[in-house]
C-alpha atoms as a PDB file:
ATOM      1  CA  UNK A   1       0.383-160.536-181.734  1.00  0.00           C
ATOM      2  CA  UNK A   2       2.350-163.366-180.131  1.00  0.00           C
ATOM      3  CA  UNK A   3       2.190-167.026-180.323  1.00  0.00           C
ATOM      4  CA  UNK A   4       3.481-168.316-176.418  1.00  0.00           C
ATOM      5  CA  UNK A   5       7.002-169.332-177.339  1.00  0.00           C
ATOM      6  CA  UNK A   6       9.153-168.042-174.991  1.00  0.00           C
ATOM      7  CA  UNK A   7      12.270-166.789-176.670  1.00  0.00           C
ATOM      8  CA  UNK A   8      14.675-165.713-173.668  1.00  0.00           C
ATOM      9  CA  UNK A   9      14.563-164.925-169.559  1.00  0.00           C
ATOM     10  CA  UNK A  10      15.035-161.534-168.978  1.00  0.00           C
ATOM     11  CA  UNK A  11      15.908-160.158-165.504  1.00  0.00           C
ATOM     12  CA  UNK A  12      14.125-156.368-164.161  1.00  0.00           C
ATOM     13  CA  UNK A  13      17.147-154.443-163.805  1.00  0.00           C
ATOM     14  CA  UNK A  14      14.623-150.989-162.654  1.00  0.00           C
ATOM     15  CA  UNK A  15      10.852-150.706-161.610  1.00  0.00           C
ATOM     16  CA  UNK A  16      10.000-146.659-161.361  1.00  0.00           C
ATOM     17  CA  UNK A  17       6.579-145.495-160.324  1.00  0.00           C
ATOM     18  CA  UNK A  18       5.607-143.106-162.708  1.00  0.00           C
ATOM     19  CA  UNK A  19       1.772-141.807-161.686  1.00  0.00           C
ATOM     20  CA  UNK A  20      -0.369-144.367-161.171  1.00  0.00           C
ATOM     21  CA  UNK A  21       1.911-146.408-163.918  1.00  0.00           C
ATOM     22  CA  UNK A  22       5.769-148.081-164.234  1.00  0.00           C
ATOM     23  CA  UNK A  23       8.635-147.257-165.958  1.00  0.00           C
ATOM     24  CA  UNK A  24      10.369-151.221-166.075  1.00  0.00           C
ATOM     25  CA  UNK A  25      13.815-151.544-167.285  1.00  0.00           C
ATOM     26  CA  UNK A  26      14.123-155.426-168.404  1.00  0.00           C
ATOM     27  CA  UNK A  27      17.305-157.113-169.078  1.00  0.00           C
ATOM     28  CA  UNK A  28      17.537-159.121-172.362  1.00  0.00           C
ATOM     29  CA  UNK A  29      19.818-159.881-175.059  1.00  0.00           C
ATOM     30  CA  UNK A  30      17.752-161.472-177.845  1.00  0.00           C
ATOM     31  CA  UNK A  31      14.549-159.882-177.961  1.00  0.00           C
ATOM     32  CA  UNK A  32      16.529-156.602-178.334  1.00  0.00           C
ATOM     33  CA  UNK A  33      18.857-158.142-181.662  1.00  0.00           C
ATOM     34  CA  UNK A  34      16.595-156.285-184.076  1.00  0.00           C
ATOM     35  CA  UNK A  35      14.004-154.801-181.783  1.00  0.00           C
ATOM     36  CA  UNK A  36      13.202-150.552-182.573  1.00  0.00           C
ATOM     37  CA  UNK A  37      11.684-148.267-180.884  1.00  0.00           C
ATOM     38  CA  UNK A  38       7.774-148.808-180.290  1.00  0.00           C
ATOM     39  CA  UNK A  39       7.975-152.563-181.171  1.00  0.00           C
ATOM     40  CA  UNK A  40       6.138-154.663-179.068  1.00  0.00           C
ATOM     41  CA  UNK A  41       7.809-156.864-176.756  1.00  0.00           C
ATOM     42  CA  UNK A  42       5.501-159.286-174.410  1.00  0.00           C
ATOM     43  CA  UNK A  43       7.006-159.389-170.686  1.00  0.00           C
ATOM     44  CA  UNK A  44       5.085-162.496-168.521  1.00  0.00           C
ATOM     45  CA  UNK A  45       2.564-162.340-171.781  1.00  0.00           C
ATOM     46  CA  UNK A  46       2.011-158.526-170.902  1.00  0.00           C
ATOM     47  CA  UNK A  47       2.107-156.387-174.492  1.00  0.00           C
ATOM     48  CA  UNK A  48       4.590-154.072-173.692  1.00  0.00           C
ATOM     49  CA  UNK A  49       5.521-151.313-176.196  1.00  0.00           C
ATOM     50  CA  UNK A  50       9.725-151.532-175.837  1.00  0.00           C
ATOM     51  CA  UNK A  51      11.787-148.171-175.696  1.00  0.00           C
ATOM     52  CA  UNK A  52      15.007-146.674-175.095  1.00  0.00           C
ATOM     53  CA  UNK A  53      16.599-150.145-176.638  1.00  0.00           C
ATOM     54  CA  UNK A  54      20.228-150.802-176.075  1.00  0.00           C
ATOM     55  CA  UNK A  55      21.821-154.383-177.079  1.00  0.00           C
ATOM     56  CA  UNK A  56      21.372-156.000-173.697  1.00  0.00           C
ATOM     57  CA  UNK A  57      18.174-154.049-172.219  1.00  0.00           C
ATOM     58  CA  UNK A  58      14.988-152.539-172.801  1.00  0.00           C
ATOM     59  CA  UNK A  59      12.597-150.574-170.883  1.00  0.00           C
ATOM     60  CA  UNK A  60       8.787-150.071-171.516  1.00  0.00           C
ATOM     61  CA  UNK A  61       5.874-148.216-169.510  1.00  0.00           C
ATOM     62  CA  UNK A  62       2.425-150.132-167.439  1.00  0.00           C
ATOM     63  CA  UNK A  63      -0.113-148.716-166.970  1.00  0.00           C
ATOM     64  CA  UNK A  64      -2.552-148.510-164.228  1.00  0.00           C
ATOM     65  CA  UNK A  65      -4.891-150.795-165.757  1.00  0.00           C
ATOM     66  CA  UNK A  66      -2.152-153.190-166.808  1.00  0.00           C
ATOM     67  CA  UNK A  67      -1.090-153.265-163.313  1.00  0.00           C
ATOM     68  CA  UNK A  68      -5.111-153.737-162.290  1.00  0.00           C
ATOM     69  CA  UNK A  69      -5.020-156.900-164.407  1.00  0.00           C
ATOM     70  CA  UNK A  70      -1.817-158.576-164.855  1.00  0.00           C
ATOM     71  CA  UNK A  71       1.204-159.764-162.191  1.00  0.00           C
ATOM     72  CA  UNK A  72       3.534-156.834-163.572  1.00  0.00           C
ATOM     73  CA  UNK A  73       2.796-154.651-160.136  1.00  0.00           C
ATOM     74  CA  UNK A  74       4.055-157.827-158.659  1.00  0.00           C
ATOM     75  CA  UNK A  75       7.261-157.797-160.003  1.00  0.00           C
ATOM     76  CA  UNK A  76      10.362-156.886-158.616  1.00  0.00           C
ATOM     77  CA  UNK A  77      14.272-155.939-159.250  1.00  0.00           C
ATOM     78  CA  UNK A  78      15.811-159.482-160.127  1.00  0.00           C
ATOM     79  CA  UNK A  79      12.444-161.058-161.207  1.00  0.00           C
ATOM     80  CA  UNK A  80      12.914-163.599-163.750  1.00  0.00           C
ATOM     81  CA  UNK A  81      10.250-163.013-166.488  1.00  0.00           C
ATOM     82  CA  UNK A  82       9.477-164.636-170.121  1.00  0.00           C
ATOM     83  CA  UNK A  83       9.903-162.592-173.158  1.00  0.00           C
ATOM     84  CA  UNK A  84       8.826-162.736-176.847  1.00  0.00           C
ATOM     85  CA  UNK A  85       9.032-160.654-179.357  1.00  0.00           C
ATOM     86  CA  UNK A  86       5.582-159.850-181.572  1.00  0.00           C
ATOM     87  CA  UNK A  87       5.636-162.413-184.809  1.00  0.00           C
ATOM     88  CA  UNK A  88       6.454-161.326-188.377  1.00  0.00           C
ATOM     89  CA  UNK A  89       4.532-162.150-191.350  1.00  0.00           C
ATOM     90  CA  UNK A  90       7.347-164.562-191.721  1.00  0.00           C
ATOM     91  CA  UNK A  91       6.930-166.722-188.002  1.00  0.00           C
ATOM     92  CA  UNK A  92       5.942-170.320-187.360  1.00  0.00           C
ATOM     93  CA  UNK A  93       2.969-170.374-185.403  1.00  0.00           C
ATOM     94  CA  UNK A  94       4.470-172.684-183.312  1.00  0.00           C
ATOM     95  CA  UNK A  95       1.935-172.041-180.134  1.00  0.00           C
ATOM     96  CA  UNK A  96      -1.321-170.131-180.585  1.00  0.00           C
ATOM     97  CA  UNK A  97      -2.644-166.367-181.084  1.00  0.00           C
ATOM     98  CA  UNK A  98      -1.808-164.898-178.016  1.00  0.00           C
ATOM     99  CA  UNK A  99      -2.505-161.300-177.824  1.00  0.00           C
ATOM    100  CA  UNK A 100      -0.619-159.897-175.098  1.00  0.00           C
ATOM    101  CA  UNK A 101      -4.007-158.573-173.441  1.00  0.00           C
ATOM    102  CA  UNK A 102      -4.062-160.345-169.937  1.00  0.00           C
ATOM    103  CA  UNK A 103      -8.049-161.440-169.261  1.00  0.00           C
ATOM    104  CA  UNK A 104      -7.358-162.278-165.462  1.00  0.00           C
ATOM    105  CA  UNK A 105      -4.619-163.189-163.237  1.00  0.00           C
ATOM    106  CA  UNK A 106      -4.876-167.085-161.341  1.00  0.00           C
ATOM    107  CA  UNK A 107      -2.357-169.161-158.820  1.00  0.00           C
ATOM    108  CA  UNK A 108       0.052-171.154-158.974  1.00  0.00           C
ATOM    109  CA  UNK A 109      -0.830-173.963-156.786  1.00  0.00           C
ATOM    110  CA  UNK A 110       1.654-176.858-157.381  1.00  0.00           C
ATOM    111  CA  UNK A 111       4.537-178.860-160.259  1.00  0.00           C
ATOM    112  CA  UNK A 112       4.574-182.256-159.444  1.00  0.00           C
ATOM    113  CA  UNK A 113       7.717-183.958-161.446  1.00  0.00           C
ATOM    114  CA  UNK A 114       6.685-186.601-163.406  1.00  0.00           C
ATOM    115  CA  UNK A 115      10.790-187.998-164.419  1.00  0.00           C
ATOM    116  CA  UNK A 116      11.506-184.963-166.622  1.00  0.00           C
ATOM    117  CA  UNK A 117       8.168-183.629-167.710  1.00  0.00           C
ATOM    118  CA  UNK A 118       5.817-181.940-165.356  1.00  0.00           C
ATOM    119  CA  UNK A 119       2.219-181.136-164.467  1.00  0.00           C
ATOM    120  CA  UNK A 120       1.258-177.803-162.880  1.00  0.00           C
ATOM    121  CA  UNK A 121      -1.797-176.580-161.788  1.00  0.00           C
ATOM    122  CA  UNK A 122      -3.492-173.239-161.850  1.00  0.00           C
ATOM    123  CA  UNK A 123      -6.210-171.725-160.150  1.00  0.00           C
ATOM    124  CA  UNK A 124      -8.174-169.469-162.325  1.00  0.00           C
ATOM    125  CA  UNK A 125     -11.045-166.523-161.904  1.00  0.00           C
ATOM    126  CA  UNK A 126     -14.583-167.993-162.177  1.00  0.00           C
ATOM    127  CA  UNK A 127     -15.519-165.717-165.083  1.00  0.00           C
ATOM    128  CA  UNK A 128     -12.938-167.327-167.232  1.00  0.00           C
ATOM    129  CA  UNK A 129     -14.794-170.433-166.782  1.00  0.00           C
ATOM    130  CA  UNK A 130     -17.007-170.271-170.279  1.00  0.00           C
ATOM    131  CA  UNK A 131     -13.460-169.689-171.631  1.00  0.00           C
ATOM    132  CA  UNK A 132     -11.883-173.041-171.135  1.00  0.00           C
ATOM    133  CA  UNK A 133     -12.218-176.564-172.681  1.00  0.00           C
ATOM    134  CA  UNK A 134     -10.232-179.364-171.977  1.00  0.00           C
ATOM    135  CA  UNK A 135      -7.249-179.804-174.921  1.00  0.00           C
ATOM    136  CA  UNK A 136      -7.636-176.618-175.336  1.00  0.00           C
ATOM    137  CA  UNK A 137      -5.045-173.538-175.462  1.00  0.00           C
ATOM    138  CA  UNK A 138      -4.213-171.272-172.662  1.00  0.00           C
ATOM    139  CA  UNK A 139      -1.404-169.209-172.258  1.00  0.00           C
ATOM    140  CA  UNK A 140       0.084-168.843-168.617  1.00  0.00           C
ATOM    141  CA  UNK A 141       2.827-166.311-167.948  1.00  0.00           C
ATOM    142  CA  UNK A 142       2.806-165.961-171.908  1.00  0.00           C
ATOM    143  CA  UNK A 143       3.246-169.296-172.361  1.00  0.00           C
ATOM    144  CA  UNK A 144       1.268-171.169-174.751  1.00  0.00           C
ATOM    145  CA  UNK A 145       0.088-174.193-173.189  1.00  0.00           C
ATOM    146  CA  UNK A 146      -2.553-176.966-173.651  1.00  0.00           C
ATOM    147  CA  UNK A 147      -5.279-178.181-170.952  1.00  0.00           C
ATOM    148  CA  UNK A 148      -4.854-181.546-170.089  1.00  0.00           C
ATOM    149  CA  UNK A 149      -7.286-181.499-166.869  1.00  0.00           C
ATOM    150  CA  UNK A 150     -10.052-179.430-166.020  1.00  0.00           C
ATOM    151  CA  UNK A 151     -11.940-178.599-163.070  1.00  0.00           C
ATOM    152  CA  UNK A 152     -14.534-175.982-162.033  1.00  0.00           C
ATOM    153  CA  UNK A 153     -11.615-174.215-160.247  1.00  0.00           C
ATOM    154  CA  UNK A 154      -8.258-174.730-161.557  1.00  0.00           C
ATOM    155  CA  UNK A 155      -6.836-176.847-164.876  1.00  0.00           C
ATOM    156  CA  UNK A 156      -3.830-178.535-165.254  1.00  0.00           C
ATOM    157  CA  UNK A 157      -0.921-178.476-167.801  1.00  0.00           C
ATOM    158  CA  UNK A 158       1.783-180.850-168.954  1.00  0.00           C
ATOM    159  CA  UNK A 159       4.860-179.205-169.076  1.00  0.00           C
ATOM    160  CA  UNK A 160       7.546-180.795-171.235  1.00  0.00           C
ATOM    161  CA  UNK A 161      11.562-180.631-170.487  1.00  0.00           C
ATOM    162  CA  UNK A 162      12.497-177.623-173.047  1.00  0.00           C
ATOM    163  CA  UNK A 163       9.414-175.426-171.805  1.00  0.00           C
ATOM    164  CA  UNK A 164      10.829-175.836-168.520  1.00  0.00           C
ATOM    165  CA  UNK A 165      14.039-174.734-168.708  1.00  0.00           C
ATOM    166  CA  UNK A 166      12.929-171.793-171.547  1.00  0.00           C
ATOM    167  CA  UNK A 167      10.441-170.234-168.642  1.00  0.00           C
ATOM    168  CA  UNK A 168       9.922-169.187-165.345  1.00  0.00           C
ATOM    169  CA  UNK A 169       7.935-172.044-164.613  1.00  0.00           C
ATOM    170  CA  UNK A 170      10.925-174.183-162.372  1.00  0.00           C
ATOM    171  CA  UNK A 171      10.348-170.339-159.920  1.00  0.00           C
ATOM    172  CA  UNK A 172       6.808-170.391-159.507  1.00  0.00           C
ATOM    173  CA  UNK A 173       5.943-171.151-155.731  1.00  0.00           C
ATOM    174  CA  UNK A 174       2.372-172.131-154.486  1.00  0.00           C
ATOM    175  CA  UNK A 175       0.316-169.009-154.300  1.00  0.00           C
ATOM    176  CA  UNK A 176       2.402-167.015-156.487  1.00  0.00           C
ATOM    177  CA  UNK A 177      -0.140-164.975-158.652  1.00  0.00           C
ATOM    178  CA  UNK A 178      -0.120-165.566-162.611  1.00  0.00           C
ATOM    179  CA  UNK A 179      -0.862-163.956-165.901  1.00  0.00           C
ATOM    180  CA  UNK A 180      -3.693-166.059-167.984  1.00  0.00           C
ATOM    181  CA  UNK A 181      -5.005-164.985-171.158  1.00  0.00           C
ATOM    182  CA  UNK A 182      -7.931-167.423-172.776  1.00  0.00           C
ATOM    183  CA  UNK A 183      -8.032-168.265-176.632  1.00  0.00           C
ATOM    184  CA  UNK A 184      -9.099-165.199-178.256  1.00  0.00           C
ATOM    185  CA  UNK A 185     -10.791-167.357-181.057  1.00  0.00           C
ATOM    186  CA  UNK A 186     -13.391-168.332-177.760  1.00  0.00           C
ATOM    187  CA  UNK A 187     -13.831-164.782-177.168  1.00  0.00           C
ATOM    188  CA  UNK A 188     -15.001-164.485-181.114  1.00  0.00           C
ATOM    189  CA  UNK A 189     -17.543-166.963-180.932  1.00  0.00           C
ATOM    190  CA  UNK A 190     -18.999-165.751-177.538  1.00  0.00           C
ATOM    191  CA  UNK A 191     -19.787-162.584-179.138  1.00  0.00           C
ATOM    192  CA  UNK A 192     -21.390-164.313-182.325  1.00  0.00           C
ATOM    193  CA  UNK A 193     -23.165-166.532-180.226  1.00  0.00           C
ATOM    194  CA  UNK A 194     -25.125-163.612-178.549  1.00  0.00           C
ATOM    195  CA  UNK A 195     -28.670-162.884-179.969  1.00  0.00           C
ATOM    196  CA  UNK A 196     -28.640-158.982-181.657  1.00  0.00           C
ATOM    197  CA  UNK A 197     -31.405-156.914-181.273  1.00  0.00           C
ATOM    198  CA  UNK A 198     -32.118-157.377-185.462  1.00  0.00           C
ATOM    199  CA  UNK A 199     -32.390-161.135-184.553  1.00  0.00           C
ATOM    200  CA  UNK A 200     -29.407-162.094-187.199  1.00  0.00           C
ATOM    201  CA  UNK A 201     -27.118-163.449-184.454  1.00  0.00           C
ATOM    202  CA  UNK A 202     -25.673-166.753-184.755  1.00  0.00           C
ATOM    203  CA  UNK A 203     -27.323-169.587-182.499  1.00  0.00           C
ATOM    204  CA  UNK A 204     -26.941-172.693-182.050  1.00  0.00           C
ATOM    205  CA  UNK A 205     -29.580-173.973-184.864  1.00  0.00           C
ATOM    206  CA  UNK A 206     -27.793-172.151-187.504  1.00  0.00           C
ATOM    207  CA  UNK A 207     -24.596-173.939-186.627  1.00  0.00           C
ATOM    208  CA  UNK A 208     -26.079-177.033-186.567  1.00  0.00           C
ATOM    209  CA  UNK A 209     -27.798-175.374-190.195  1.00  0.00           C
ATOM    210  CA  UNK A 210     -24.088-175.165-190.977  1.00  0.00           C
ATOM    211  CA  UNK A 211     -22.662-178.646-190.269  1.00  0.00           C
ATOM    212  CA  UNK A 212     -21.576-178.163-187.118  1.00  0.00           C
ATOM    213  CA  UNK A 213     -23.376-180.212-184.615  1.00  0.00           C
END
């Protein structure tokens, strides 16, 4: 588990096609400080399971279905990419639970500079849709972000100063393709929501039985 704050750039030194997978060799120097073997290490908000760790690089295998979903079959030697280690019982939950499990990849369509903060916006797959509320968290490229507009096609995000200069954000171009995972806690609540065959599934009544109207 993660919580979308970026902790360093890293650079891919290597890519190597391995069957229908990648071997990716990432340069970093503070992920990797007290990093071991089989520790998870999120690359562009990608779970990544880190190996063969040395103090200024790691490397770490995708999958076929990881490259299906997410950007990293996009990426190339010298692509900048935003790392974060998994949190300790210890960590601030200084963003939100972000699992490392990409749900669907949108686009980058634009930063407009607003005097030292910014606004991007992303396009985003249509079945994310029931996923997204406005105010509420998304995490783009592992970031953890906030909605601050919302549209039936793409939402928008203010980007402050220090989260632009922390992430690859400033190298996005328009149509560049980007990791997005939704608010697991929505993904909870879909499934409660959803009638069971004994007829004991939460509905909307019963929340409103609860308080929650």
């Amino acid at each position: 588990m993660f919580t979308g704050i970026i902790e360093e750039l890293g650079i891919i030194r290597r890519l190597e096609a391995r069957g229908h997978g990648v071997r990716v060799e990432v340069e970093a120097c503070t992920v990797t400080r007290d990093s071991r073997e089989g520790d998870s290490i999120a690359v562009n908000g990608v779970c990544l399971t880190a190996l063969d760790i040395t103090a200024d690089s790691f490397q770490a295998d995708g999958s076929a279905e990881t490259l299906q979903r997410s950007t990293l079959g996009d990426l190339r030697v010298g692509s900048v990419v935003n790392l974060e280690r998994a949190v300790t019982p210890s960590t601030r939950l200084g963003g939100h639970i972000v699992q490392g499990h990409v749900d669907g990849r949108g686009m980058f369509l634009s930063a407009e500079d607003n005097g030292g903060s910014w606004t991007i916006r992303v396009a985003y797959p249509k079945d994310l849709t029931r996923y997204l509320v406005f105010k509420g968290s998304i995490s783009v490229e592992g970031i953890s972000l906030t909605i601050a507009e919302l549209t039936d096609k793409d939402f928008a995000i203010a980007v402050i100063p220090k989260t632009w200069a922390m992430t690859n954000l400033s190298r996005l171009r328009a149509g560049d393709k980007v990791n997005l995972e939704v608010d697991v806690i929505a993904k909870y609540v879909e499934r409660m929501m959803q009638t069971r065959t004994d007829g004991d599934g939460l509905t909307m009544e019963k929340l409103a039985g609860f308080g929650y109207e």
